[in-house]
N, C-alpha and C. Protein backbone atom coordinates (compact mmCIF):
# COMPACT_ATOMS: atom_id res chain seq x y z
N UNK A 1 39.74 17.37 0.15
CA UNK A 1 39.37 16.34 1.12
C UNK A 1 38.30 16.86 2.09
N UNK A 2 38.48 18.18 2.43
CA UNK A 2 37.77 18.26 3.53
C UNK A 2 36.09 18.75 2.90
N UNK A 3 35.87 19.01 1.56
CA UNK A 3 34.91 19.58 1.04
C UNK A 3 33.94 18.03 0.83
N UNK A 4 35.11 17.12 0.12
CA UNK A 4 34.20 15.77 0.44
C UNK A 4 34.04 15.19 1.89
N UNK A 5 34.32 15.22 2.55
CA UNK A 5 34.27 14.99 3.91
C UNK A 5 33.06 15.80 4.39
N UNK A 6 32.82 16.93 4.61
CA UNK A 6 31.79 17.83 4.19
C UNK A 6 30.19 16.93 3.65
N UNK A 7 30.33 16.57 2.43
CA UNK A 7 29.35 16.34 1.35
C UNK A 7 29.23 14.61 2.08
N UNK A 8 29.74 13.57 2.81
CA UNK A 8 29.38 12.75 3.19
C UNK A 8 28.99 13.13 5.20
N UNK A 9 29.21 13.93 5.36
CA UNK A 9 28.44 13.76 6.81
C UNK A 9 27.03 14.76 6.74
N UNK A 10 26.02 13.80 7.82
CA UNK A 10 24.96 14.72 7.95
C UNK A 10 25.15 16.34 8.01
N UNK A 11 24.03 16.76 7.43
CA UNK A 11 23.77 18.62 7.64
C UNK A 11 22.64 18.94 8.44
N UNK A 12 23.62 19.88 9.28
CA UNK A 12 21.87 20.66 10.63
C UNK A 12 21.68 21.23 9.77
N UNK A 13 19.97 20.90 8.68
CA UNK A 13 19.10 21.81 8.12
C UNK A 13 18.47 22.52 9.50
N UNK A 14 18.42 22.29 10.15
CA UNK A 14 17.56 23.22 11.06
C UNK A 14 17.71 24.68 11.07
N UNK A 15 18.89 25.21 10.28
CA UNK A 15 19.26 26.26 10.04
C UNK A 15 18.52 26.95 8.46
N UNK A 16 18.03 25.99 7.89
CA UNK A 16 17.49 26.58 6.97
C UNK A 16 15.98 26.75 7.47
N UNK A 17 15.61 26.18 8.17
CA UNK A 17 14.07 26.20 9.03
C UNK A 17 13.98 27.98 9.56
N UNK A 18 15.03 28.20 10.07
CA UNK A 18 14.99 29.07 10.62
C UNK A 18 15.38 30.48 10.27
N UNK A 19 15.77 30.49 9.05
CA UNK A 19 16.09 31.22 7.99
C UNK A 19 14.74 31.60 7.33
N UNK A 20 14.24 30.28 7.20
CA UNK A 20 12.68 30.69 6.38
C UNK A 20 11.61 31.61 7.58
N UNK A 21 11.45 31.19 9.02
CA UNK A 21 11.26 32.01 9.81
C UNK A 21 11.50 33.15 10.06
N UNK A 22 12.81 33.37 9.72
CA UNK A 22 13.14 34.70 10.00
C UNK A 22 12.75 35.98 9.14
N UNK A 23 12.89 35.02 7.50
CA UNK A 23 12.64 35.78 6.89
C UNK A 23 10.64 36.08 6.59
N UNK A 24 10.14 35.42 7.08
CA UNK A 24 8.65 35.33 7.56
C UNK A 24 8.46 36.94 8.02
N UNK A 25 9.56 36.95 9.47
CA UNK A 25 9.25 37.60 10.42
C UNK A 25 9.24 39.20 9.62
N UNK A 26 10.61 39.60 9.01
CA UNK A 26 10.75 40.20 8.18
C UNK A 26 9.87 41.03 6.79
N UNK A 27 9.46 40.01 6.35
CA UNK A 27 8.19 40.19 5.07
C UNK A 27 6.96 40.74 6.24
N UNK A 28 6.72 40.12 7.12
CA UNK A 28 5.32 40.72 8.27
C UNK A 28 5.53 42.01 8.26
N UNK A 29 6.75 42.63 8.84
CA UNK A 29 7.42 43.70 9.33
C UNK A 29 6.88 44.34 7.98
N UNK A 30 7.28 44.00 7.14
CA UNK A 30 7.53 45.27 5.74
C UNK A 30 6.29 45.66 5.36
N UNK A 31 5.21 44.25 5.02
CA UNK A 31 3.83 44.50 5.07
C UNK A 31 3.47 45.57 6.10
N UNK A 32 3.56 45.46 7.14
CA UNK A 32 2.69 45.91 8.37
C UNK A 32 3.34 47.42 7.87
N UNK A 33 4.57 47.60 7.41
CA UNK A 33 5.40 49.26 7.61
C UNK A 33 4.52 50.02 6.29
N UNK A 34 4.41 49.55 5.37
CA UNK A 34 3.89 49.94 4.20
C UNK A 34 2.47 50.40 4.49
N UNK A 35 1.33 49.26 5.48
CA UNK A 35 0.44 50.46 5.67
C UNK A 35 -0.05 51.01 6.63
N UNK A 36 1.06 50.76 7.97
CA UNK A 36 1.41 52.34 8.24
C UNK A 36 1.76 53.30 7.86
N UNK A 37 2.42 52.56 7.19
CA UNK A 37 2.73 54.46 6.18
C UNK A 37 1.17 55.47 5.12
N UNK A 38 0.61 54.17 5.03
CA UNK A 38 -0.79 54.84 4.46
C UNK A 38 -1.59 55.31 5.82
N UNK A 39 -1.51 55.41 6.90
CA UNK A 39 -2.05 56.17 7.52
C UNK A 39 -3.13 55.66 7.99
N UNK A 40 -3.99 56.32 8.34
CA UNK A 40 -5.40 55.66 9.11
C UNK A 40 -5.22 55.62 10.72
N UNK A 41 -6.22 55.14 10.99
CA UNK A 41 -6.87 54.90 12.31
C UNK A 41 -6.14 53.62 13.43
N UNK A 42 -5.29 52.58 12.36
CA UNK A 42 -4.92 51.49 13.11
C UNK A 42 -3.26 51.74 13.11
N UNK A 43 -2.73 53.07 12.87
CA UNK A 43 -1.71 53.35 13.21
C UNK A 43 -0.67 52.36 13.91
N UNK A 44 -1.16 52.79 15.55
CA UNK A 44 -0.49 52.03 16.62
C UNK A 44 -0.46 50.84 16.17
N UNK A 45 -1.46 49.67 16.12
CA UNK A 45 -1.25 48.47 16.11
C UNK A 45 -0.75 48.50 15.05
N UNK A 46 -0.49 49.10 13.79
CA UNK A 46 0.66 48.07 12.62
C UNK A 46 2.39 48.61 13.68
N UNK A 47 2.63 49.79 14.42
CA UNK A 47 3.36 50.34 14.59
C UNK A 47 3.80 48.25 15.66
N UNK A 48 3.11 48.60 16.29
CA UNK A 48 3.23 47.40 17.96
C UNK A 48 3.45 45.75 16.86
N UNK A 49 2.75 45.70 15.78
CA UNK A 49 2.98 44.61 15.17
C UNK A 49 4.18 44.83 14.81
N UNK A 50 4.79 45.50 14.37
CA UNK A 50 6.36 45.40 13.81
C UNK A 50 7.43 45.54 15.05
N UNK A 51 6.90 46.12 16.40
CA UNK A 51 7.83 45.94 17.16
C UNK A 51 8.21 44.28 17.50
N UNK A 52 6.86 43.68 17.67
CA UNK A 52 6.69 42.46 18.19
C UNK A 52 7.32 41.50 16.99
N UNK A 53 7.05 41.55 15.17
CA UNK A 53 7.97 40.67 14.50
C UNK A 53 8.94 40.86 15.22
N UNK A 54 9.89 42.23 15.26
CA UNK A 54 11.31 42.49 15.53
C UNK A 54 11.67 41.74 16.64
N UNK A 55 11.10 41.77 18.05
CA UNK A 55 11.45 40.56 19.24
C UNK A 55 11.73 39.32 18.56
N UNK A 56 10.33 38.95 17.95
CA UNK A 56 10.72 37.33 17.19
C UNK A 56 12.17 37.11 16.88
N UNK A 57 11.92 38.37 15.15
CA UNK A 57 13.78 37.86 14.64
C UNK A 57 14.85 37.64 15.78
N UNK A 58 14.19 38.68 16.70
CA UNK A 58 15.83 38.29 17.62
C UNK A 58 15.94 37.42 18.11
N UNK A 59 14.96 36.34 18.82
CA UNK A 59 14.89 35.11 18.98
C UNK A 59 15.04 34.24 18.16
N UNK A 60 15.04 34.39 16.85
CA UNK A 60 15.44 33.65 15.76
C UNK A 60 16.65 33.68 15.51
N UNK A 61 17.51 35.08 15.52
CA UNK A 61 18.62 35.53 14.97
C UNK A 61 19.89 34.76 16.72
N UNK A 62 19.15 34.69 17.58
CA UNK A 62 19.84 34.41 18.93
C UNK A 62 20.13 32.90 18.30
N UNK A 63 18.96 32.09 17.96
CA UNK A 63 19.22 30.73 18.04
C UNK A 63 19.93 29.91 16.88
N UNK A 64 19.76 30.86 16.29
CA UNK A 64 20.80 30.36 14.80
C UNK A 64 22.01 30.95 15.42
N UNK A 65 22.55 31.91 15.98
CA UNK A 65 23.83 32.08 16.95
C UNK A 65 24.40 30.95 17.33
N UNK A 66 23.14 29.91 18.50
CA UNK A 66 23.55 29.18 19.36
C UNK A 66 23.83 28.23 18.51
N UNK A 67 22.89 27.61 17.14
CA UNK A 67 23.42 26.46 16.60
C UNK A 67 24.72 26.17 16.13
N UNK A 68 24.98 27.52 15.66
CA UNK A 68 26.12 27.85 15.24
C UNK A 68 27.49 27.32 15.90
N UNK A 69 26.99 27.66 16.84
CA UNK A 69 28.24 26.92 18.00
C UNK A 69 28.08 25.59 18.56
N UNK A 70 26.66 25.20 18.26
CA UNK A 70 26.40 23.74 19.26
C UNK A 70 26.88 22.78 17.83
N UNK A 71 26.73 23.10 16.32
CA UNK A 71 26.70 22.27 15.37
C UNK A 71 27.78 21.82 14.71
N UNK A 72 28.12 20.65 14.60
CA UNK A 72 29.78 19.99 14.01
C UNK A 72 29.58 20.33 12.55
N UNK A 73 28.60 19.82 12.01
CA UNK A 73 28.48 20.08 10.81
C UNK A 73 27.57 21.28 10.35
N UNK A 74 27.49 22.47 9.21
CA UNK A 74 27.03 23.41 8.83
C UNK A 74 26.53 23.25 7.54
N UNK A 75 25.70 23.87 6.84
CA UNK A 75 25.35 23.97 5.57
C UNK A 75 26.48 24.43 5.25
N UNK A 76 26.91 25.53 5.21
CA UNK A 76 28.13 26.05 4.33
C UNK A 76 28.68 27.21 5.73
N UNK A 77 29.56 27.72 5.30
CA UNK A 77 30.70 28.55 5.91
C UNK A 77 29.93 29.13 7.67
N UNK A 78 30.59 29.22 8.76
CA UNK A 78 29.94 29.22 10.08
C UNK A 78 29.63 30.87 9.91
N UNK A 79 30.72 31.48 9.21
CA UNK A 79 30.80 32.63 9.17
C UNK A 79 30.02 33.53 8.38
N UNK A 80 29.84 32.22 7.52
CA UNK A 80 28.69 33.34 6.21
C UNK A 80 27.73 32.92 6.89
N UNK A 81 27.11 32.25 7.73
CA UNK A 81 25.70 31.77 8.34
C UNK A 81 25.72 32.84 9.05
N UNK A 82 26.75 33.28 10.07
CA UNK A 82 26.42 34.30 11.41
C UNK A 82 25.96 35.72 10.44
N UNK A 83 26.95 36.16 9.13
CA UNK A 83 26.80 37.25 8.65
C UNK A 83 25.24 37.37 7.83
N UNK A 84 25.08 36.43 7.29
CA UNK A 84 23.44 36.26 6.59
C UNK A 84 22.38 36.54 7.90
N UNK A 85 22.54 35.75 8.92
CA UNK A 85 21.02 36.13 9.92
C UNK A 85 21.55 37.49 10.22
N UNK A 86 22.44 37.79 10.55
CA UNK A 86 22.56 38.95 11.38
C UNK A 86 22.32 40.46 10.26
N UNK A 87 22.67 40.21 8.60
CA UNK A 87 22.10 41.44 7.72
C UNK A 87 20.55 41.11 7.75
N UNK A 88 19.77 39.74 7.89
CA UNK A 88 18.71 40.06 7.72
C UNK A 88 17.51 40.21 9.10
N UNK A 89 18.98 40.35 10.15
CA UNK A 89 18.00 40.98 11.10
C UNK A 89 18.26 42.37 11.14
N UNK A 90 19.04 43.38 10.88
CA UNK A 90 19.73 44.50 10.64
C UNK A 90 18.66 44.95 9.58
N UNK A 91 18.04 44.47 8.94
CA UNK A 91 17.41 44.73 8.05
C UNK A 91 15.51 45.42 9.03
N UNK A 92 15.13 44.41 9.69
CA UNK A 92 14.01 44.39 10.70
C UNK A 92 14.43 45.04 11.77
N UNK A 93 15.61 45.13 12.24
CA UNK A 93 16.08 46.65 13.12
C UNK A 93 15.58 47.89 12.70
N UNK A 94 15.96 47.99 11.12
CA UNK A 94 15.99 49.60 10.68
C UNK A 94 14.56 49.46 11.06
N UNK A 95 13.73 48.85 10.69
CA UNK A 95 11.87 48.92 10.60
C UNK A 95 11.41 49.24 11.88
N UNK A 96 12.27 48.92 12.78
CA UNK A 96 12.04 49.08 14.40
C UNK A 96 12.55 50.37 14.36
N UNK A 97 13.29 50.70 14.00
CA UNK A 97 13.90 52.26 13.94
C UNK A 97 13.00 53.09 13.86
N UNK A 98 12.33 52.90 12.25
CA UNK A 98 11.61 53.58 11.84
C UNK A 98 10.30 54.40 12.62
N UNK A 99 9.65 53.17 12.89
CA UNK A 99 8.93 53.50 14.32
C UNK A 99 8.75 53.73 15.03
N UNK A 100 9.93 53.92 15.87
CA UNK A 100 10.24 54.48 16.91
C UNK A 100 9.92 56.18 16.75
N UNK A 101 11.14 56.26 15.10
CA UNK A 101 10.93 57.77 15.17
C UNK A 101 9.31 58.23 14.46
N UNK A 102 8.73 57.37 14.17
CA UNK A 102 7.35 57.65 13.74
C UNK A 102 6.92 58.07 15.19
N UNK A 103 6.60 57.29 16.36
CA UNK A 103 6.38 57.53 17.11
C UNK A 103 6.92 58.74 18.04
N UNK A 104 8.12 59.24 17.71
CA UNK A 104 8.62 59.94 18.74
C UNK A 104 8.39 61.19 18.04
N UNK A 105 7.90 61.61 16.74
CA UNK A 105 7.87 62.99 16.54
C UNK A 105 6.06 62.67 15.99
N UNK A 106 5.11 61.52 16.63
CA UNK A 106 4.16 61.65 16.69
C UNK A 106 3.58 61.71 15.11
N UNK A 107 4.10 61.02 14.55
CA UNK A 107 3.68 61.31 12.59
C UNK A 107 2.15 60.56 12.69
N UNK A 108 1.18 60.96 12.08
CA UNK A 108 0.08 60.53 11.39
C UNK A 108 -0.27 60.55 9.90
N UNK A 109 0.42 60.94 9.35
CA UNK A 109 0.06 61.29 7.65
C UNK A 109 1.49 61.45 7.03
N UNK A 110 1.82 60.86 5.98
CA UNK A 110 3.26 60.26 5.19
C UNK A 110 3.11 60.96 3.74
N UNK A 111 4.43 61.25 3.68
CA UNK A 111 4.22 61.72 1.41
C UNK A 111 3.92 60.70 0.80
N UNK A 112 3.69 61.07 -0.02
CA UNK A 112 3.40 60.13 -1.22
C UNK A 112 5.01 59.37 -1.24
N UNK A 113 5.73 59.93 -1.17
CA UNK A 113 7.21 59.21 -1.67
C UNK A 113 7.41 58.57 -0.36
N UNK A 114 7.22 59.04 0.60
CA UNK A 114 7.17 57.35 1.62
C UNK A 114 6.22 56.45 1.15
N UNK A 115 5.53 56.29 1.23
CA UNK A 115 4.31 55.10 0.74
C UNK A 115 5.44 54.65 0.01
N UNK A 116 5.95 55.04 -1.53
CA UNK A 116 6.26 54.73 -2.35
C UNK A 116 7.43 53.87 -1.87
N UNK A 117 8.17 54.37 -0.89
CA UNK A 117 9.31 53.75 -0.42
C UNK A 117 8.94 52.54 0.60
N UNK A 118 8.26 52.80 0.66
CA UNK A 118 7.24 51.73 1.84
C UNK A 118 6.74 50.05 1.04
N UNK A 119 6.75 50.39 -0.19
CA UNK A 119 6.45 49.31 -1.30
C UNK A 119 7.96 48.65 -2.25
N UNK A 120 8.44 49.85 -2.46
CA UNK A 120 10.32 48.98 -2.18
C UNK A 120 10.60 48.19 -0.86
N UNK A 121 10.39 48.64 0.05
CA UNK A 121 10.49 47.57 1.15
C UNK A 121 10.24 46.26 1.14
N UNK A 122 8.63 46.48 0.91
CA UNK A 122 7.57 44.98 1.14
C UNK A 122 8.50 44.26 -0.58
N UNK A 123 8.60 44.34 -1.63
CA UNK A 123 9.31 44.55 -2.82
C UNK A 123 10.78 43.70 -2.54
N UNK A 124 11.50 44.31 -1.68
CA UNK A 124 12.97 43.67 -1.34
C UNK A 124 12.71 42.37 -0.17
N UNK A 125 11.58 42.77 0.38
CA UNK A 125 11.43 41.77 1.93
C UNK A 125 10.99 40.16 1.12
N UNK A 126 10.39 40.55 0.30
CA UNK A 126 9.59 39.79 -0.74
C UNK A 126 10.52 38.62 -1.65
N UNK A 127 11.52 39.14 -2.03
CA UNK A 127 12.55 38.60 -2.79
C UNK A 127 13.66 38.19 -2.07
N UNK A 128 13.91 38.71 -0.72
CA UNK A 128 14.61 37.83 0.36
C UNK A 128 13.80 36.82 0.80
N UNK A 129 12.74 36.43 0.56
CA UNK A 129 11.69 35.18 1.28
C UNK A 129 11.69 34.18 -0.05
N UNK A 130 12.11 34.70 -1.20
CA UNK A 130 11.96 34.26 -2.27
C UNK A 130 13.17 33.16 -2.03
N UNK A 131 14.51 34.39 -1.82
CA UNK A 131 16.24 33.38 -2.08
C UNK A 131 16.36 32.53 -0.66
N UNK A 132 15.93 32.85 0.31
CA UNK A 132 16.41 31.75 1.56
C UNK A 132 15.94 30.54 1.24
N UNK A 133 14.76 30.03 0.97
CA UNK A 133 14.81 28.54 0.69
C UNK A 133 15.80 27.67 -0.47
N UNK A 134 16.18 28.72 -1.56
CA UNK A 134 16.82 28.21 -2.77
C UNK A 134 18.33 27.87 -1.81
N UNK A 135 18.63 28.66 -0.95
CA UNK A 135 19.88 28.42 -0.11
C UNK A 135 20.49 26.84 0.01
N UNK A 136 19.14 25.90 0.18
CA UNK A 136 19.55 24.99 0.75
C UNK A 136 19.47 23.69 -0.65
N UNK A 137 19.91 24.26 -2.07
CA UNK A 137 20.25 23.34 -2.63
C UNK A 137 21.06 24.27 -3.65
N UNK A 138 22.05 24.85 -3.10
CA UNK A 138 22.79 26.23 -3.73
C UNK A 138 23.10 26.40 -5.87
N UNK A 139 23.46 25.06 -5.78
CA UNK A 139 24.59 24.43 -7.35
C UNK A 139 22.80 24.71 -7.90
N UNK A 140 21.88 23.97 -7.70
CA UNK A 140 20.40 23.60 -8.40
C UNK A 140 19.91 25.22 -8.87
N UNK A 141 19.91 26.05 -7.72
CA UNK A 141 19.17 27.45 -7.81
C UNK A 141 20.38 28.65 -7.80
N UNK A 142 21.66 28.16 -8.37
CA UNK A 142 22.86 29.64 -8.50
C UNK A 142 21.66 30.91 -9.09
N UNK A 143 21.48 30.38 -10.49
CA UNK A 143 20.83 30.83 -11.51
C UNK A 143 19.52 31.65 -10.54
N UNK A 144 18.82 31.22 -10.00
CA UNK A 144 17.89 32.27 -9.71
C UNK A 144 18.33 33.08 -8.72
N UNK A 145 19.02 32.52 -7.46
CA UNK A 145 20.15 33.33 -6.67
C UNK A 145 20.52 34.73 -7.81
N UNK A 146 20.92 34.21 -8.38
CA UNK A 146 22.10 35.70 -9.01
C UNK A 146 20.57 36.73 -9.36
N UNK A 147 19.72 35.99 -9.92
CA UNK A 147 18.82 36.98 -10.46
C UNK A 147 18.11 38.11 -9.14
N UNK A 148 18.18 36.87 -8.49
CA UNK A 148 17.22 37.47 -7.14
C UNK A 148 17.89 38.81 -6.44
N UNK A 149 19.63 38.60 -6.78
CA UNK A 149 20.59 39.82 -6.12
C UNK A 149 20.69 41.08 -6.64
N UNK A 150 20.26 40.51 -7.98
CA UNK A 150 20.12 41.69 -9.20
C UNK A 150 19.03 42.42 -8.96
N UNK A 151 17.79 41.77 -9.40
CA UNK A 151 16.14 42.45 -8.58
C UNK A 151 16.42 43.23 -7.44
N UNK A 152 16.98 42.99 -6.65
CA UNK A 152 17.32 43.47 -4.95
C UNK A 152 17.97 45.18 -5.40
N UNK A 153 18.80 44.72 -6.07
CA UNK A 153 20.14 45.87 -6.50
C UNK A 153 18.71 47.21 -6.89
N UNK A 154 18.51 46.35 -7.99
CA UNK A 154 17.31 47.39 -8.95
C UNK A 154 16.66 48.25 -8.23
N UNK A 155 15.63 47.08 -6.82
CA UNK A 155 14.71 47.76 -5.81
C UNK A 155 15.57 48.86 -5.10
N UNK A 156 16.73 48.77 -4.63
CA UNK A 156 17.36 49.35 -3.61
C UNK A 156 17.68 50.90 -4.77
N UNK A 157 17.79 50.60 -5.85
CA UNK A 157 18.49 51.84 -6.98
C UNK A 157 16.92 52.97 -7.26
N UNK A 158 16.06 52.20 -7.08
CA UNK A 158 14.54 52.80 -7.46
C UNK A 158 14.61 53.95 -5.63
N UNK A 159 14.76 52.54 -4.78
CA UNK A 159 14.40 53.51 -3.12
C UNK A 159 15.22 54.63 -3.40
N UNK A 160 16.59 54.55 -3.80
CA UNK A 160 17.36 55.23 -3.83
C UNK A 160 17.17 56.86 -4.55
N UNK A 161 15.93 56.85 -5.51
CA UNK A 161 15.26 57.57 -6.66
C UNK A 161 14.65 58.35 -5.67
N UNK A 162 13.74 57.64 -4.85
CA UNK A 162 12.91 58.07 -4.27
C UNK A 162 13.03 58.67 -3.22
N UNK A 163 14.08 58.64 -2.47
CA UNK A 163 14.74 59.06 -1.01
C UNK A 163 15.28 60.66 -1.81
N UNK A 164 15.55 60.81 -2.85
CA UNK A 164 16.28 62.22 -3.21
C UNK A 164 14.72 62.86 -3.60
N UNK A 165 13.98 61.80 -4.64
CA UNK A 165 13.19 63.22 -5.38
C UNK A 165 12.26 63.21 -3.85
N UNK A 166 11.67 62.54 -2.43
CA UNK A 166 11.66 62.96 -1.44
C UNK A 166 11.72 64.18 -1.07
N UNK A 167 12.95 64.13 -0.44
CA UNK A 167 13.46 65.38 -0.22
C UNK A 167 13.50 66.86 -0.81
N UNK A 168 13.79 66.65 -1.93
CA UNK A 168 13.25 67.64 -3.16
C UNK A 168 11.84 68.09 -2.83
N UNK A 169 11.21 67.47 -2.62
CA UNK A 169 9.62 67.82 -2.76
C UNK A 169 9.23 68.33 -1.03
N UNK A 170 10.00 67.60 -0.36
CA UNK A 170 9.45 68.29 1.27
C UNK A 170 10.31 69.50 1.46
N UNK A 171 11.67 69.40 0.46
CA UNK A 171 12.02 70.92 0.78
C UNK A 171 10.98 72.09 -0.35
N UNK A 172 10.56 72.08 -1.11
CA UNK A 172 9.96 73.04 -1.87
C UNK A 172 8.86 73.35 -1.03
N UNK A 173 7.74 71.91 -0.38
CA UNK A 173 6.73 72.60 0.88
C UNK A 173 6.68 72.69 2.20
N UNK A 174 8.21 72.49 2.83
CA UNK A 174 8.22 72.84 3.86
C UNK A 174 9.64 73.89 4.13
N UNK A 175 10.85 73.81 3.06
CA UNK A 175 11.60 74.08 3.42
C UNK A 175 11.90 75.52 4.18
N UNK A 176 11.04 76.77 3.73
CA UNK A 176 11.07 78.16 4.28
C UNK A 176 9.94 78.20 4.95
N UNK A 177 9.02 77.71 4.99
CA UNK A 177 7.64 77.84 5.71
C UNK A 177 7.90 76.87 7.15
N UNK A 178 7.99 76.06 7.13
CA UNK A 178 8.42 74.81 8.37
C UNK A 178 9.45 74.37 8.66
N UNK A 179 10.29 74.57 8.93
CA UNK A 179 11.45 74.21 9.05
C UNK A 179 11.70 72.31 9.39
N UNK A 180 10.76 71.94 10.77
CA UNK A 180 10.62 71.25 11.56
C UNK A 180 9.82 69.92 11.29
N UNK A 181 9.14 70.27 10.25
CA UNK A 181 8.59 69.36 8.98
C UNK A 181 9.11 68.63 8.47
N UNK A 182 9.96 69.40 7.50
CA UNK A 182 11.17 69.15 6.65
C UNK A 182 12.22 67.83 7.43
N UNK A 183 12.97 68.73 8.72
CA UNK A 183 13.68 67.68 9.67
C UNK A 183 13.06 66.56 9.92
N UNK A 184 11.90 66.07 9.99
CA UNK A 184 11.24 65.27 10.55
C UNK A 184 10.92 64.13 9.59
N UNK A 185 10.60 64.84 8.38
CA UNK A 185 10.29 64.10 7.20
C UNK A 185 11.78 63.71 6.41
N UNK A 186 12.86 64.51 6.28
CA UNK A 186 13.96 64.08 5.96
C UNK A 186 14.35 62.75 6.76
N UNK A 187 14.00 62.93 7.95
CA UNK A 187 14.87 61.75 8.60
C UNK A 187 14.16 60.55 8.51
N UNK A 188 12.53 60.69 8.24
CA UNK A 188 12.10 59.50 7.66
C UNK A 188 12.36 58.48 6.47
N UNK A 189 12.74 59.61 5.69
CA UNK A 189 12.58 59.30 4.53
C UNK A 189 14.09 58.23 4.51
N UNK A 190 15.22 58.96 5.11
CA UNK A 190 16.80 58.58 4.93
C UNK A 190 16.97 57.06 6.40
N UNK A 191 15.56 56.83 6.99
CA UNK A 191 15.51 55.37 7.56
C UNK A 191 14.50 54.22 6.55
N UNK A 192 13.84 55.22 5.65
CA UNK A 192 13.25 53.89 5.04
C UNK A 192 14.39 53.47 4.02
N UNK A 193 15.66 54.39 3.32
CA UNK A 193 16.12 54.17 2.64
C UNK A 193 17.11 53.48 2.79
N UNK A 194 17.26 53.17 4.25
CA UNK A 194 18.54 52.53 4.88
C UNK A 194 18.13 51.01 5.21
N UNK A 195 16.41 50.59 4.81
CA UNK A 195 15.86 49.35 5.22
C UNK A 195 16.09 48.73 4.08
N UNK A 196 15.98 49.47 3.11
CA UNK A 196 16.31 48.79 1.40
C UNK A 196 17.71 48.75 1.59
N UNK A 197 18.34 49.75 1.61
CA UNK A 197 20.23 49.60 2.22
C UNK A 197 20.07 48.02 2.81
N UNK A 198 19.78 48.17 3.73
CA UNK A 198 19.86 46.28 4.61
C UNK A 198 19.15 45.01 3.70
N UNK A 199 18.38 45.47 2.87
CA UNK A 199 17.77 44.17 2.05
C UNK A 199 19.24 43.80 0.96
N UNK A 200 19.51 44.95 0.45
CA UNK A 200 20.86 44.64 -0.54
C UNK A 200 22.04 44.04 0.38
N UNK A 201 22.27 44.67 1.51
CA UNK A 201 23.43 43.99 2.27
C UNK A 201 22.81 42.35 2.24
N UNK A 202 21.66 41.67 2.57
CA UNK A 202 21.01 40.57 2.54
C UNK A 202 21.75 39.55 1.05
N UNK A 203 21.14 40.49 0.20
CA UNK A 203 21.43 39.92 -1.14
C UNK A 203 23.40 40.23 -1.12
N UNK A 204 24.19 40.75 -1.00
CA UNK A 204 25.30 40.70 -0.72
C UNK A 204 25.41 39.34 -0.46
N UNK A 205 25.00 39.62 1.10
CA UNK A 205 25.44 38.08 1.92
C UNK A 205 25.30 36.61 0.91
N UNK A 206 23.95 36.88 0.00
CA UNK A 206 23.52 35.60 -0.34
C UNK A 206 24.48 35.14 -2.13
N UNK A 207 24.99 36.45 -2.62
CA UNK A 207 25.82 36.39 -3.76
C UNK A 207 27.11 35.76 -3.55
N UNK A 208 27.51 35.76 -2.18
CA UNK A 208 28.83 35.35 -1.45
C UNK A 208 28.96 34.12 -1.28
N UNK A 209 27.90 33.95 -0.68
CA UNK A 209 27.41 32.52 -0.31
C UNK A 209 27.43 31.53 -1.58
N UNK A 210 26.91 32.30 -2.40
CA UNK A 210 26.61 30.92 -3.89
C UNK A 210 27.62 31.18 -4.47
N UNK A 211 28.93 32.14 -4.35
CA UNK A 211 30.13 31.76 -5.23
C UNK A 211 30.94 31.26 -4.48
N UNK A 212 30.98 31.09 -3.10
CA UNK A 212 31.77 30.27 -2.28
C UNK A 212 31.25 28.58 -2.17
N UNK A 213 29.88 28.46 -2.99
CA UNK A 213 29.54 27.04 -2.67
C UNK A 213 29.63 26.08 -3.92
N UNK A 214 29.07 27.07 -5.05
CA UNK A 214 29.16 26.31 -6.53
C UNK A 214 30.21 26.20 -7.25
C-alpha cells in the first residue's frame, strides 16, 4: 500500500537537479586534480579551483540535507538520499585533502604513477556523472546502473595497482637516499587512492539504491 501510495503522489525531482550539480562539481574537481598533477606553472590556480568546486558541493550537499527534511514526498528512501550526497561529497573532500597536502609539503613535480592515478579519478568522477541522471527513472536504467558499479569497481582495482607499484618505485629512488621524499610521496599517493576509495563507496550507494527500488 504504501509503495503505491508512493507511485501516485507528486515527487521533489529537485533532488535529482541537484545531484546532477553536484556531481558537475565533482567531475571539475577531478579534471582540475589530474592536471595538477601534471605540473606546470598554473599549479595554484587548478589547486584554488578545486578548493572552490569543494565549497560548492557543500552547498549542494547542505541543501539536499535541507530538502530532505522540508520534503513529504522523496524519490526513494530519505536515508539512501542523505547517504548518496554525502559519499559523493566525501569523495570531493578527499580532493580537498589532497591539496592541502600538495600544498603543505610544497609539491611541484608528481610520478608518473600519480598522473596515472590522477586519470582513475577523472575515469570514476566520469562514470558517477554518467549514473546520477539514470537515478531518476531507476526500473528503465537497472541495467546500465549495475554496469556503471562494475566499471567503478574495475577503476578503483586498477588505482588500487597503482597506489602499490607507486610506492615500490618511490621506495627504490628515494627510499635510502631521501627518506622525506618517500614520506611525502607515500602519503600522496595513499590520498589519491582513497578518492577512487570514495567514487566506489558512490557506486555502493547507487547499487543499493537500484535493488531497493526495482
Amino acid at each position: 500500500m504504501l509503495s503505491l501510495f508512493r507511485k501516485l503522489m507528486p515527487r521533489e525531482d529537485r533532488f535529482f537537479d541537484l545531484f546532477e550539480q553536484h556531481s558537475r562539481t565533482v567531475v571539475g574537481a577531478a579534471e582540475s586534480l589530474r592536471t595538477l598533477l601534471a605540473g606546470g606553472p598554473d599549479m595554484e590556480k587548478h589547486c584554488d579551483r578545486i578548493v572552490e568546486l569543494e565549497n560548492q558541493a557543500d552547498e549542494i550537499t547542505h541543501e539536499v540535507l535541507q530538502a530532505v527534511r522540508r520534503s513529504f514526498i522523496t524519490p526513494f528512501d530519505r536515508g539512501d538520499i542523505k547517504d548518496l550526497i554525502q559519499s559523493m561529497d566525501d569523495a570531493i573532500d578527499m580532493m580537498h585533502k589532497t591539496v592541502k597536502t600538495i600544498r603543505l609539503y610544497e609539491q611541484t613535480s608528481f610520478q608518473p604513477g600519480m598522473q596515472e592515478m590522477g586519470e582513475t579519478v577523472v575515469k570514476a568522477a566520469h562514470l558517477i556523472a554518467e549514473a546520477i541522471p539514470l537515478l531518476d527513472k531507476i526500473g528503465v536504467h537497472a541495467g546500465r546502473l549495475g554496469t556503471i558499479a562494475e566499471e567503478i569497481t574495475r577503476v578503483e582495482g586498477r588505482s588500487d595497482e597503482l597506489h602499490d607499484r607507486g610506492l615500490k618505485d618511490l621506495f627504490r629512488e628515494f627510499g635510502k637516499t631521501d627518506p622525506m621524499a618517500y614520506i611525502i610521496g607515500s602519503e600522496i599517493y595513499g590520498e589519491l587512492e582513497k578518492v577512487v576509495d570514495r567514487f566506489e563507496d558512490v557506486a555502493n550507494e547507487i547499487s543499493g539504491i537500484v535493488i531497493e527500488n526495482v
